[in-house]
N, C-alpha and C. Protein backbone atom coordinates (compact mmCIF):
# COMPACT_ATOMS: atom_id res chain seq x y z
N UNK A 1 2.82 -16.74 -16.74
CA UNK A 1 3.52 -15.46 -16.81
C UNK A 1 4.70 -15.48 -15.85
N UNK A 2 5.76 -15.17 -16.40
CA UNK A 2 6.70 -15.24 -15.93
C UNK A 2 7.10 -14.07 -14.93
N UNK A 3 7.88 -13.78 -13.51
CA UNK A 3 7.40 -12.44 -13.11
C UNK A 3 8.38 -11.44 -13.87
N UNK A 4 9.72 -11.59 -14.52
CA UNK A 4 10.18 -10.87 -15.58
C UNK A 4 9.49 -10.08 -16.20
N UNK A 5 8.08 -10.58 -16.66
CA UNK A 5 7.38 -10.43 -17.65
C UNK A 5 6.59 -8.84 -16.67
N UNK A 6 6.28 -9.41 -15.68
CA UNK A 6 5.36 -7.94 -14.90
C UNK A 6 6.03 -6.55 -15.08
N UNK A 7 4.96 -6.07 -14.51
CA UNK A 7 5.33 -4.61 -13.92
C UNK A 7 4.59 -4.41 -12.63
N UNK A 8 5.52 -3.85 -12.07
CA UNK A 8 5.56 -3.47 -10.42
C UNK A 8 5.05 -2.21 -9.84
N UNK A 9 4.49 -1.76 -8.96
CA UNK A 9 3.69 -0.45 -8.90
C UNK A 9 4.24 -0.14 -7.15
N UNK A 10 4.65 0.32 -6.71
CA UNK A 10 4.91 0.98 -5.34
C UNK A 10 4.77 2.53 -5.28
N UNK A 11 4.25 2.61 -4.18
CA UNK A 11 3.57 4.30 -4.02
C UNK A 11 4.93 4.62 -2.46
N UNK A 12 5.87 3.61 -2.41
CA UNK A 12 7.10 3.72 -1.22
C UNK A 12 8.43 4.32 -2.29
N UNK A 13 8.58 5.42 -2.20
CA UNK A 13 9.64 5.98 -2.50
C UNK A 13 11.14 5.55 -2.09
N UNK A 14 11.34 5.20 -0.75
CA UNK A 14 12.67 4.78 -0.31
C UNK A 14 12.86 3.57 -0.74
N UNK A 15 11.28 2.53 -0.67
CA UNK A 15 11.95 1.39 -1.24
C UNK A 15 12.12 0.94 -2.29
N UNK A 16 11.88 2.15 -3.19
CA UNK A 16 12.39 2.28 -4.63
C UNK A 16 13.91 2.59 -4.41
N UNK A 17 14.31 3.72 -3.64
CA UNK A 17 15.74 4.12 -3.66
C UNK A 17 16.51 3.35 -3.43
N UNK A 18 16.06 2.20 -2.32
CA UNK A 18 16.96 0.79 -1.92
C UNK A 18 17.33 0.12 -2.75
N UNK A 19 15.81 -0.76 -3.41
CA UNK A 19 15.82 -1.42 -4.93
C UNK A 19 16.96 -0.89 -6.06
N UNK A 20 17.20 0.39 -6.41
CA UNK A 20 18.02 0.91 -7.63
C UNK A 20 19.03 1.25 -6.89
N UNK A 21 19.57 0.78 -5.42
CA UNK A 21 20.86 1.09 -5.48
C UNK A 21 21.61 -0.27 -5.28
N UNK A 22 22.99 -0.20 -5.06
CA UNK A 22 23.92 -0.69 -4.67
C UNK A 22 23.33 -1.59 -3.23
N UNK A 23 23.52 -3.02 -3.02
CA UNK A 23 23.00 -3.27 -1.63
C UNK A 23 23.93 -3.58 -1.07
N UNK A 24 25.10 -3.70 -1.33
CA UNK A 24 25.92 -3.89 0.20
C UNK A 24 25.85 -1.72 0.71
N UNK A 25 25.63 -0.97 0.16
CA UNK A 25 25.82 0.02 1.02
C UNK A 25 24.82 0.45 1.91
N UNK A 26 23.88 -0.81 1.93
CA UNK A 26 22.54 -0.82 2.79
C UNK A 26 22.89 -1.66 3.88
N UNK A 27 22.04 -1.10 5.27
CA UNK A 27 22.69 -2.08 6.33
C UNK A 27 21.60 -3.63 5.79
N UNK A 28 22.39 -4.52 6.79
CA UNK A 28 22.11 -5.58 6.64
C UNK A 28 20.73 -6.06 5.91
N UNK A 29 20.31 -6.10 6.91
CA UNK A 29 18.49 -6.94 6.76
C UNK A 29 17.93 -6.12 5.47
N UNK A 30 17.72 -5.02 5.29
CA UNK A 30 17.80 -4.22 4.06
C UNK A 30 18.16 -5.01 2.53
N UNK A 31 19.58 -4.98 3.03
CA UNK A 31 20.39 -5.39 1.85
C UNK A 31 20.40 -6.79 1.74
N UNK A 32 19.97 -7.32 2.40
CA UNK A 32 19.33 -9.27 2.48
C UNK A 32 17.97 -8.77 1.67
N UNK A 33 17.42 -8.21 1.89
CA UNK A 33 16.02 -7.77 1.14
C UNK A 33 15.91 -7.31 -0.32
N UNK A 34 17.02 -6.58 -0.28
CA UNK A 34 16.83 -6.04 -2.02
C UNK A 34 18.10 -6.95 -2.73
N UNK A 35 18.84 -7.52 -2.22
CA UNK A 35 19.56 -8.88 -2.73
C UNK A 35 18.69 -9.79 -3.30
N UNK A 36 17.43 -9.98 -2.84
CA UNK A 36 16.40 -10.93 -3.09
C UNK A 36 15.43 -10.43 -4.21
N UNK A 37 14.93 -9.26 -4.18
CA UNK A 37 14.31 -8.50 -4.98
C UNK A 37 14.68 -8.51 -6.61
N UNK A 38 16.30 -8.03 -6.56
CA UNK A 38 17.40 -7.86 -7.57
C UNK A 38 17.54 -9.11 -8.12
N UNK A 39 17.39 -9.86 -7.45
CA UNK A 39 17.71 -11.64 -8.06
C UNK A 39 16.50 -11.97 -9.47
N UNK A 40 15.07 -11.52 -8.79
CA UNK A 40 14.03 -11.72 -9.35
C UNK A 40 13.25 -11.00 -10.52
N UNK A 41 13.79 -9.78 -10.52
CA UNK A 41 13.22 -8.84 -11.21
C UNK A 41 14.65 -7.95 -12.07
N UNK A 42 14.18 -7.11 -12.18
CA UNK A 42 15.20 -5.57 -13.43
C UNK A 42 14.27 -4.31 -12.55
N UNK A 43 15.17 -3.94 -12.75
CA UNK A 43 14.85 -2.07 -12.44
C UNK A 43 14.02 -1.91 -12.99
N UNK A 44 13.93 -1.58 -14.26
CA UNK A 44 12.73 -1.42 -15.44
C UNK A 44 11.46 -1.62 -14.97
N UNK A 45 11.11 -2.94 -14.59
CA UNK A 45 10.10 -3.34 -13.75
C UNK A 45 9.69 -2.52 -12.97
N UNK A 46 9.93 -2.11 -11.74
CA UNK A 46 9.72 -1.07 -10.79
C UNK A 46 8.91 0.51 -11.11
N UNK A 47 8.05 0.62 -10.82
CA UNK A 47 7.54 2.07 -11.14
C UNK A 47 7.11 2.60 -10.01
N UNK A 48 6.71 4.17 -9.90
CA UNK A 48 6.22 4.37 -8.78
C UNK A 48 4.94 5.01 -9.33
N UNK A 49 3.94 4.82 -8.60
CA UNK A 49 2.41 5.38 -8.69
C UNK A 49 2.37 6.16 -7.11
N UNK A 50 1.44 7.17 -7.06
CA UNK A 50 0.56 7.90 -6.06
C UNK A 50 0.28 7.15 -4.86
N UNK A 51 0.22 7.44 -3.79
CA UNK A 51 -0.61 7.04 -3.04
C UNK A 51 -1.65 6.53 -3.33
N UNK A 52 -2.60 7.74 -3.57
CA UNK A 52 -3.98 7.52 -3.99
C UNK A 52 -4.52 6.69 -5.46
N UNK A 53 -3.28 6.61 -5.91
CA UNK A 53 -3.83 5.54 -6.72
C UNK A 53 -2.77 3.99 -6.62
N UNK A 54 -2.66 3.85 -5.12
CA UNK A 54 -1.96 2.55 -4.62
C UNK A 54 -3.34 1.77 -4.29
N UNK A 55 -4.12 0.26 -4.84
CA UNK A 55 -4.72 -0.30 -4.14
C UNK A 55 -4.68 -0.11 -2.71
N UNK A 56 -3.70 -1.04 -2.26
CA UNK A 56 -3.34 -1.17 -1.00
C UNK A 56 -3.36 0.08 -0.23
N UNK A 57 -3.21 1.22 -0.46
CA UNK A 57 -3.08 3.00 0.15
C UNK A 57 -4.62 2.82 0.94
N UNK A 58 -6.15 2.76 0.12
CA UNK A 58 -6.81 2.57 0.37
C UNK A 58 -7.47 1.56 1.86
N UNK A 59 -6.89 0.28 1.24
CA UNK A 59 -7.34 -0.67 2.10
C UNK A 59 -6.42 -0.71 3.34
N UNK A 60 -5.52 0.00 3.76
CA UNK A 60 -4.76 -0.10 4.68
C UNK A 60 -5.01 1.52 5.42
N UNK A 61 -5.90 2.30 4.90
CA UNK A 61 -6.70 3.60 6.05
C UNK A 61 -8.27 2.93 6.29
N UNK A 62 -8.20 1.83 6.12
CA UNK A 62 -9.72 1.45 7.01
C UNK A 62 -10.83 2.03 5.90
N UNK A 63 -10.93 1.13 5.53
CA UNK A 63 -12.52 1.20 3.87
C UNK A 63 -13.45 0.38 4.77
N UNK A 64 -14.41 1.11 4.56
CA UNK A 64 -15.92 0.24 4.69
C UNK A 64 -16.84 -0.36 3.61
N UNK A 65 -17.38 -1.45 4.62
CA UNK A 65 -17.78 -2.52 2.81
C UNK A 65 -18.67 -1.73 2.26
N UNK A 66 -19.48 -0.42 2.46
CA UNK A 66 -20.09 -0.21 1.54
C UNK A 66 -19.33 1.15 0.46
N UNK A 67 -17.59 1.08 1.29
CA UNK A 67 -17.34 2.06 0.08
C UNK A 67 -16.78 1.34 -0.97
N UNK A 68 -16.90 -0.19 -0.94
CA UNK A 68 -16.12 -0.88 -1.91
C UNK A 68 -16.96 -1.14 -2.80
N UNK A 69 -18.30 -1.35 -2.63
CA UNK A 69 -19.29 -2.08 -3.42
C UNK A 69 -19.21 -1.20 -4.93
N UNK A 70 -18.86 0.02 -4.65
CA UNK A 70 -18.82 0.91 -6.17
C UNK A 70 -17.72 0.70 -6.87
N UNK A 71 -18.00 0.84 -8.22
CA UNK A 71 -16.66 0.57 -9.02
C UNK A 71 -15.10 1.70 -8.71
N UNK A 72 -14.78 1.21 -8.54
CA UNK A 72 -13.57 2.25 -7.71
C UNK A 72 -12.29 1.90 -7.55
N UNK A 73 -11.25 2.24 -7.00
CA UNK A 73 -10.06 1.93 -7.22
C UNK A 73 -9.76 0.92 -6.90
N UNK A 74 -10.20 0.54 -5.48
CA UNK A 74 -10.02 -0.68 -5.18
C UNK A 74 -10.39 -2.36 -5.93
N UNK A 75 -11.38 -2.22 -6.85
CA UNK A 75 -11.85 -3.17 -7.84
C UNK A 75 -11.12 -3.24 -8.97
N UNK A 76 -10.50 -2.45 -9.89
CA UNK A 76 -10.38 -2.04 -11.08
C UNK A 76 -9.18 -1.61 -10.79
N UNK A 77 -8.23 -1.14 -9.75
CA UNK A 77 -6.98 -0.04 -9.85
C UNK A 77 -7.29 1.28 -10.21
N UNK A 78 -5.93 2.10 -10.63
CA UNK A 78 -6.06 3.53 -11.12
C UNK A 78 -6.93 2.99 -12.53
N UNK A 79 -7.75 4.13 -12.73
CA UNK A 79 -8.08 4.61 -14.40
C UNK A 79 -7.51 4.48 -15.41
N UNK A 80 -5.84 4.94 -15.06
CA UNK A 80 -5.05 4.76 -16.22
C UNK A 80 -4.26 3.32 -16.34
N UNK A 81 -4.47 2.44 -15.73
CA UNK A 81 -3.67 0.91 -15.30
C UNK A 81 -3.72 0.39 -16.95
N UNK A 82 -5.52 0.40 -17.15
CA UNK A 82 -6.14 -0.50 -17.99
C UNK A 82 -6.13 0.16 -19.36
N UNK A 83 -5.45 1.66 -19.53
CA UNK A 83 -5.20 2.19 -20.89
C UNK A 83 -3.94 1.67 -21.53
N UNK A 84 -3.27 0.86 -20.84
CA UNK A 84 -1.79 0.75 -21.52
C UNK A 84 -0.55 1.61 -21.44
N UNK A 85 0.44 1.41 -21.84
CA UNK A 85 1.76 1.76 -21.00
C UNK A 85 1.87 3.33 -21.39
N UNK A 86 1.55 3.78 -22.57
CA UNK A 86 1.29 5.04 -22.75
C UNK A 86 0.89 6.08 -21.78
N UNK A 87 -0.56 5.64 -21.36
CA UNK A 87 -0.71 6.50 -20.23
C UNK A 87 -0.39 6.11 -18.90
N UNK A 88 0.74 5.34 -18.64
CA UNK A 88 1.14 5.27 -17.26
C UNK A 88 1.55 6.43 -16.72
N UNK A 89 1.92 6.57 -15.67
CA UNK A 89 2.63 7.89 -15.40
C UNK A 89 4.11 7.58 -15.42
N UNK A 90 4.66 8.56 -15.61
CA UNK A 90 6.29 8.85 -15.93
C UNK A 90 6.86 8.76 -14.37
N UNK A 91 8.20 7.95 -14.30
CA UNK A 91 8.98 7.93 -13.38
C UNK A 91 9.65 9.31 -13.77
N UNK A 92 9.89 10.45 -12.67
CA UNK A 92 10.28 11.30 -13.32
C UNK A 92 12.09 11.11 -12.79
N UNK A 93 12.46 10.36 -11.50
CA UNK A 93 13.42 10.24 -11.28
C UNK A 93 14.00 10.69 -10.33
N UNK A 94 12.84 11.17 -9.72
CA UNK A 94 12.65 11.77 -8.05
C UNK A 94 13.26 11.02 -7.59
N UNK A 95 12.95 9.33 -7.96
CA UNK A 95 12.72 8.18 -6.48
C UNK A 95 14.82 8.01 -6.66
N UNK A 96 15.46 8.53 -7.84
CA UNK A 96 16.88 8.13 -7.12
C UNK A 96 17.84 8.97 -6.62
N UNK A 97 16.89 8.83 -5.51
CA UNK A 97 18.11 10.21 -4.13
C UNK A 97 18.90 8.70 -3.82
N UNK A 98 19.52 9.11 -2.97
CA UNK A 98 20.30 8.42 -2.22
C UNK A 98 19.26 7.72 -1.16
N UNK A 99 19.68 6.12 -1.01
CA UNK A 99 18.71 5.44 0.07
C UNK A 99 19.55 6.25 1.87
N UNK A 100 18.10 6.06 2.27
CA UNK A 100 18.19 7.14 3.56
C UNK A 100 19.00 5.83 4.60
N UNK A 101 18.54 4.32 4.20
CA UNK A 101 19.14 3.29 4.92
C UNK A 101 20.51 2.90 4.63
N UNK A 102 21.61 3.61 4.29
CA UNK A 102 22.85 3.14 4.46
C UNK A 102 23.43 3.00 5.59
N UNK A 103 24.76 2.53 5.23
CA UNK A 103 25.61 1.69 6.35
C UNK A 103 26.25 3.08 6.80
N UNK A 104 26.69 3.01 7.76
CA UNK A 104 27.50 4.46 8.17
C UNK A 104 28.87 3.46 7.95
N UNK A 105 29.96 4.51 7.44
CA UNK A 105 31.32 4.28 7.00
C UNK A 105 31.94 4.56 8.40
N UNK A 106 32.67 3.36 9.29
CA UNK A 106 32.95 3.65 10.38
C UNK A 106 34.97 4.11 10.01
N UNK A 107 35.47 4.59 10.42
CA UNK A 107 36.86 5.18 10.58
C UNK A 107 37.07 4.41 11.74
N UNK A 108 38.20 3.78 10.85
CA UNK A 108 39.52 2.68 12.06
C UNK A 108 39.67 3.38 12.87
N UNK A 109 39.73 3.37 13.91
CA UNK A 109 40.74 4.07 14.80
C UNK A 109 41.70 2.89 15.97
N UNK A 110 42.79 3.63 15.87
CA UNK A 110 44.03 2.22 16.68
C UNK A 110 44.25 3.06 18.12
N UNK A 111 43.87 2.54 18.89
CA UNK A 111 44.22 3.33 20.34
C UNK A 111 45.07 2.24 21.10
N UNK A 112 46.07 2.33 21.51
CA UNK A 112 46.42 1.96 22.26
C UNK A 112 47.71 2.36 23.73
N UNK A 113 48.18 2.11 24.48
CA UNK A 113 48.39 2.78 25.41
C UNK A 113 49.66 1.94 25.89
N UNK A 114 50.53 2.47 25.95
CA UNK A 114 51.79 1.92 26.81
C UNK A 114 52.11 1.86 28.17
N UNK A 115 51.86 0.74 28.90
CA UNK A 115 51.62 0.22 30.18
C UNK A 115 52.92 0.67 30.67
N UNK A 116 53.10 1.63 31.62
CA UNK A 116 54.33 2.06 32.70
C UNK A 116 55.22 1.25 33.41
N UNK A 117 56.17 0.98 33.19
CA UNK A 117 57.06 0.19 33.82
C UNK A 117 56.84 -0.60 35.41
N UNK A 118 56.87 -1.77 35.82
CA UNK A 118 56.46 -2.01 37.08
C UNK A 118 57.94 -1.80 38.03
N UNK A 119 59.05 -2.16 37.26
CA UNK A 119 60.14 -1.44 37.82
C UNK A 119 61.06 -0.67 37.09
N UNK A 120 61.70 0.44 37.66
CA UNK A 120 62.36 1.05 37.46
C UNK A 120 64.11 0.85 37.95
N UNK A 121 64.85 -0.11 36.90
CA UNK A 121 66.07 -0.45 36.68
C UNK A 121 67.07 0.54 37.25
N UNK A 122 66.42 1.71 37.00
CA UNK A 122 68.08 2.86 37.95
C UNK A 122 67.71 2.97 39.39
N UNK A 123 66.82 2.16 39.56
CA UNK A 123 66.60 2.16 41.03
C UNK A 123 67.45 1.14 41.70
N UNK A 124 68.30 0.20 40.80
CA UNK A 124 68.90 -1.25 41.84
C UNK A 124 70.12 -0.45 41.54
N UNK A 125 71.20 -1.17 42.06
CA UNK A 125 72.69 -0.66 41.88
C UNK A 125 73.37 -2.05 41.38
N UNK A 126 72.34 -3.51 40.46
CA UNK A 126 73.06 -4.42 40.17
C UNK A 126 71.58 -5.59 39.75
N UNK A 127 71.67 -6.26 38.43
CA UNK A 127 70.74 -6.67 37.53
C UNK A 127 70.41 -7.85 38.40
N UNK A 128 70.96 -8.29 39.76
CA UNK A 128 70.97 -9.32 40.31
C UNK A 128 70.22 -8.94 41.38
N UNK A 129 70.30 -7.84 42.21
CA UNK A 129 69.12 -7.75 42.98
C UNK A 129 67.95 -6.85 42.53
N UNK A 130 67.72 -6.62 41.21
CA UNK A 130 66.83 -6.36 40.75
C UNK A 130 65.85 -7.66 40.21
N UNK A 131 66.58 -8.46 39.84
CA UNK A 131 66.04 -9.86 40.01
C UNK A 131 65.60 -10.41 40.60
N UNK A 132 65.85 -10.36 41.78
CA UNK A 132 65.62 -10.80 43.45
C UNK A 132 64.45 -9.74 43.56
N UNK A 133 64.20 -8.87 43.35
CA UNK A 133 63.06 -7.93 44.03
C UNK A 133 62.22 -8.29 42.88
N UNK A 134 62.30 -8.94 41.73
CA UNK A 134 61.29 -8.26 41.15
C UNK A 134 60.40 -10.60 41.34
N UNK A 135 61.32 -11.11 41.52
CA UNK A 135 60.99 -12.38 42.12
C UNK A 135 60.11 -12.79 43.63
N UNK A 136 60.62 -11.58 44.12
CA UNK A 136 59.91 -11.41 45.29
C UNK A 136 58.61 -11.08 45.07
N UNK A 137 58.59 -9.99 44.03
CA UNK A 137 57.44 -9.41 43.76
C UNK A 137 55.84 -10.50 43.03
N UNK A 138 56.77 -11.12 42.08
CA UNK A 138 55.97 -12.06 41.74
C UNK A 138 55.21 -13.71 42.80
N UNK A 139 56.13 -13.38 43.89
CA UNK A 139 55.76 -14.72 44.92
C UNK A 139 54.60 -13.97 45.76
N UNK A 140 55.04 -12.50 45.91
CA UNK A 140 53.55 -12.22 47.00
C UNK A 140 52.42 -12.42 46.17
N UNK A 141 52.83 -11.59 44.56
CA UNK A 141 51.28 -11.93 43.61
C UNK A 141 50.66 -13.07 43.86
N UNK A 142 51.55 -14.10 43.70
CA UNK A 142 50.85 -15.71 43.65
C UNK A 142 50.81 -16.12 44.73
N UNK A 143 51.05 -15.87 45.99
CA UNK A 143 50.24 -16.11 47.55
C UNK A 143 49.14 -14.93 47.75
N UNK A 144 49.20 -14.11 47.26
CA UNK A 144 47.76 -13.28 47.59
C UNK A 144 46.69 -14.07 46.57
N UNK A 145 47.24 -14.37 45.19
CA UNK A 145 45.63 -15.06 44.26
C UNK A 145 45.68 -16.36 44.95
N UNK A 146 46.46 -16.78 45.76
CA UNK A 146 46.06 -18.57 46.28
C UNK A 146 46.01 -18.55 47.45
N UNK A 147 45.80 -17.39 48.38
CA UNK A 147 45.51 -17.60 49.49
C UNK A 147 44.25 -18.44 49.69
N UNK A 148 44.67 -19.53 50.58
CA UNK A 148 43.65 -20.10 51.25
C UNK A 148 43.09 -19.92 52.53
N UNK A 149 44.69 -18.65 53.54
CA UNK A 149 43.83 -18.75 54.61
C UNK A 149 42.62 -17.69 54.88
């Protein structure tokens, strides 16, 4: 049997909503997850059942071996599994809200800031000793970062 061929039963609502949507608008690990899912299967496939009639719902609130020994969900599934597709229950279409795990849409924002002049040109009376001061300026920088004494 091919798994094409199955049908799928989840009593997880969101991870139905993940499955039938779009996966890049899921964050990552998510959308690595139902990338994988989507590869293997069709929507179609996918149904949702009850809690209470999820195998697993059962065995994952702590069953004791003597509530298994009776014929019961856990042996057999729901009641209606083994009648055929007729009486499955109806997806009614609840499960496609919007997945609650999307990516948040971040807005660019460009900030940036214009650094204030270190000198101020109408302050010399000639481009030549503004040169000279601002040479000066750069020799104390580089004896204060190389001071050795």
């Amino acid at each position: 049997m091919d798994i094409r061929d199955a049908t799928l039963w989840t009593d997880a609502t969101v991870a139905l909503s993940w499955i039938r949507s779009n996966p890049s608008r899921l964050k990552t690990y998510v959308c690595n997850l139902v990338k994988e899912i989507q590869t293997y299967t069709t929507t179609t496939q996918l149904n949702h059942c009850t809690g209470e009639d999820n195998l697993a719902h059962h065995l994952s609130r702590g069953v004791n071996a003597d509530q298994l020994k009776g014929p019961d969900t856990c042996w057999g599934g729901p009641a209606w599994l083994p009648k055929g597709v007729g009486t499955w229950p109806y997806d009614t279409g609840t499960v496609k809200q919007s997945p609650p795990e999307g990516r948040k849409t971040a807005h660019p924002v460009l900030h940036f800031q214009t650094p204030a002049p270190l000198l101020n040109p109408s302050r010399y009376s000639s481009y030549w000793i503004m040169l000279r001061v601002t040479a000066w300026i750069f020799r104390i920088i580089r004896n204060i970062r190389h001071a050795h004494r």
